[in-house]
C-alpha atoms as a PDB file:
ATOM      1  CA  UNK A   1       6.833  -5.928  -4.369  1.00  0.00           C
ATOM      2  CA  UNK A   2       7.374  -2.095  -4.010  1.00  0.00           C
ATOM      3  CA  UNK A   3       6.238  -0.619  -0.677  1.00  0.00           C
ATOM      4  CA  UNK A   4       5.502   3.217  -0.790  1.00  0.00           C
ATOM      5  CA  UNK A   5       4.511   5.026   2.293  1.00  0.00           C
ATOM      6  CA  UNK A   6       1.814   7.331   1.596  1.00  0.00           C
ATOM      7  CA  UNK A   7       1.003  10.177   3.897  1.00  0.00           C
ATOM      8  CA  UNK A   8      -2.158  12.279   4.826  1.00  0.00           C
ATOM      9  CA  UNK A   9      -2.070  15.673   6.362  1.00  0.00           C
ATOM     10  CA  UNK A  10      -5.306  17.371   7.463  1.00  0.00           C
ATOM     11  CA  UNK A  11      -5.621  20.763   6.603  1.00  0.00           C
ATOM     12  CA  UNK A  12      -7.894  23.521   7.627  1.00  0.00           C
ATOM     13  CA  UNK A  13      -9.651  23.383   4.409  1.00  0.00           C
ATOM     14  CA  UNK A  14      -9.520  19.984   3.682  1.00  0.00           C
ATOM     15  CA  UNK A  15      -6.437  16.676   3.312  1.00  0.00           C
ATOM     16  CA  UNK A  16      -3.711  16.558   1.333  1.00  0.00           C
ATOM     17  CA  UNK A  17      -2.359  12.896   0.364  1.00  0.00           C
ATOM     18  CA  UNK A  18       1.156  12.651  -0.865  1.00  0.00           C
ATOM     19  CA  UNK A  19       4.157  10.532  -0.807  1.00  0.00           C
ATOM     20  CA  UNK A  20       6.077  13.580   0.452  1.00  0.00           C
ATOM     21  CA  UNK A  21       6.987  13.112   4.057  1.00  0.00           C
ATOM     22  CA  UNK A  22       6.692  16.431   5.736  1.00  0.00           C
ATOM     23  CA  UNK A  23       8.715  16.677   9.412  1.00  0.00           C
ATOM     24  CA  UNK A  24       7.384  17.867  12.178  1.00  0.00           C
ATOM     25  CA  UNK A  25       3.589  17.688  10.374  1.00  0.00           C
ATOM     26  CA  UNK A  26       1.542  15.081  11.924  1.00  0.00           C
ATOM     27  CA  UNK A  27       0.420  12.696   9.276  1.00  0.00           C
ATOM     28  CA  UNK A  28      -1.519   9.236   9.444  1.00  0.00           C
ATOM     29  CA  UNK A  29       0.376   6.836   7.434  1.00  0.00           C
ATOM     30  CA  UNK A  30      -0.226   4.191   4.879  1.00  0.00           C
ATOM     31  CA  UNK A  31       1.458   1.939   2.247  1.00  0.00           C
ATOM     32  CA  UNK A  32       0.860   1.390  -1.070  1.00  0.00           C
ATOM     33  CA  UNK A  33       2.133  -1.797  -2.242  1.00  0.00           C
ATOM     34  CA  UNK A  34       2.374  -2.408  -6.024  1.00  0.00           C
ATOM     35  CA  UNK A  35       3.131  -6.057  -7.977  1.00  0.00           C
ATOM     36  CA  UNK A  36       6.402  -5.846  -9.744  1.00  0.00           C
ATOM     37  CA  UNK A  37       6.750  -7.272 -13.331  1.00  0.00           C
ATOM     38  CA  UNK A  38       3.990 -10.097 -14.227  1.00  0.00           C
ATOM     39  CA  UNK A  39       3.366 -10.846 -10.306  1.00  0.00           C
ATOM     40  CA  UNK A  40      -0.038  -9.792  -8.342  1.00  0.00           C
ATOM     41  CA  UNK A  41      -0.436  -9.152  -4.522  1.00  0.00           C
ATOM     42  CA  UNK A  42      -2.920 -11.292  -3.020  1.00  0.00           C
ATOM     43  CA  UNK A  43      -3.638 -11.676   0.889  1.00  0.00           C
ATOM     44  CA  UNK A  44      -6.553 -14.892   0.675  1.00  0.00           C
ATOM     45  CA  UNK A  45      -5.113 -16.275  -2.651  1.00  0.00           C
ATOM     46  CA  UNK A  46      -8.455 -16.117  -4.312  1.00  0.00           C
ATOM     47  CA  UNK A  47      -8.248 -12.161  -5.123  1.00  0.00           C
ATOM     48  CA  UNK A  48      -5.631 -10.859  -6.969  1.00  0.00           C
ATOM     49  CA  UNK A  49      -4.221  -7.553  -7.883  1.00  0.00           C
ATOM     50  CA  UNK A  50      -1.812  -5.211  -8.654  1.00  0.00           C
ATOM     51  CA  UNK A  51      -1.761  -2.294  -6.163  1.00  0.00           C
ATOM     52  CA  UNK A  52      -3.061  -1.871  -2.970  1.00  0.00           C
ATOM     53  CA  UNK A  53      -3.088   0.581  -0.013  1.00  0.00           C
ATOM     54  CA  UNK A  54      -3.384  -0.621   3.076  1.00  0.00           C
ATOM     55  CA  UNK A  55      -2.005  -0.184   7.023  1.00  0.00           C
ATOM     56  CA  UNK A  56       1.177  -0.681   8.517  1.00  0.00           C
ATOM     57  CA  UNK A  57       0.036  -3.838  10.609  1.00  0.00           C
ATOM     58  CA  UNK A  58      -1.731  -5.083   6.892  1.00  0.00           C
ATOM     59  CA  UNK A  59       1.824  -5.366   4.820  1.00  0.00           C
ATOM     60  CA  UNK A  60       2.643  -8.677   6.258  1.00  0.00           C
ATOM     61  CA  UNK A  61      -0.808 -10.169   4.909  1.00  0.00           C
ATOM     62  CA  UNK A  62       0.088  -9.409   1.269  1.00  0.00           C
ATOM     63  CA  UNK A  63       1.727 -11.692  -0.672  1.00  0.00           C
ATOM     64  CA  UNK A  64       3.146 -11.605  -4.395  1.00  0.00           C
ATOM     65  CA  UNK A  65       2.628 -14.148  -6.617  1.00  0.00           C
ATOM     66  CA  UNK A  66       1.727 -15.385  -9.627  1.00  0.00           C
ATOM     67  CA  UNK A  67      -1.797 -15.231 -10.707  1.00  0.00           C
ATOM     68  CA  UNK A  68      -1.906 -18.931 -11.595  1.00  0.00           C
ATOM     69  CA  UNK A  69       0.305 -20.333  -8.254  1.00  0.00           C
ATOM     70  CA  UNK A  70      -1.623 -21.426  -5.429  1.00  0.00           C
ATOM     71  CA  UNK A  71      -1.434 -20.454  -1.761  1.00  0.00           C
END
């Protein structure tokens, strides 16, 4: 599974997401997590897919698999 922190600046005329970490900026921070290969992320092994973005404290519930495995 690839984790990519994605960043969001507010600006005074609107956001700007990126993957581009800016120092010094204050950002709020998220991840995107993408499936490698044949594999899907799933976090209640019923759903399945192949990118996500979700919180820091949310990673850990993500799991990749293999659409037909079980949980």
């Amino acid at each position: 599974m690839l984790k990519t922190p994605i960043y969001t600046y507010l600006g005074t005329n609107g956001t700007l997401t990126t993957p581009i970490h800016l120092e010094g900026i204050y950002s709020i921070v998220k991840y995107q997590l993408e499936a490698e290969g044949d594999k899907f992320l799933t976090r209640d092994g019923e759903t399945f897919v192949k990118t996500v973005l979700c919180t820091e404290s949310e990673v850990a519930l993500w799991k990749e698999v293999s659409k037909k495995a079980k949980i």
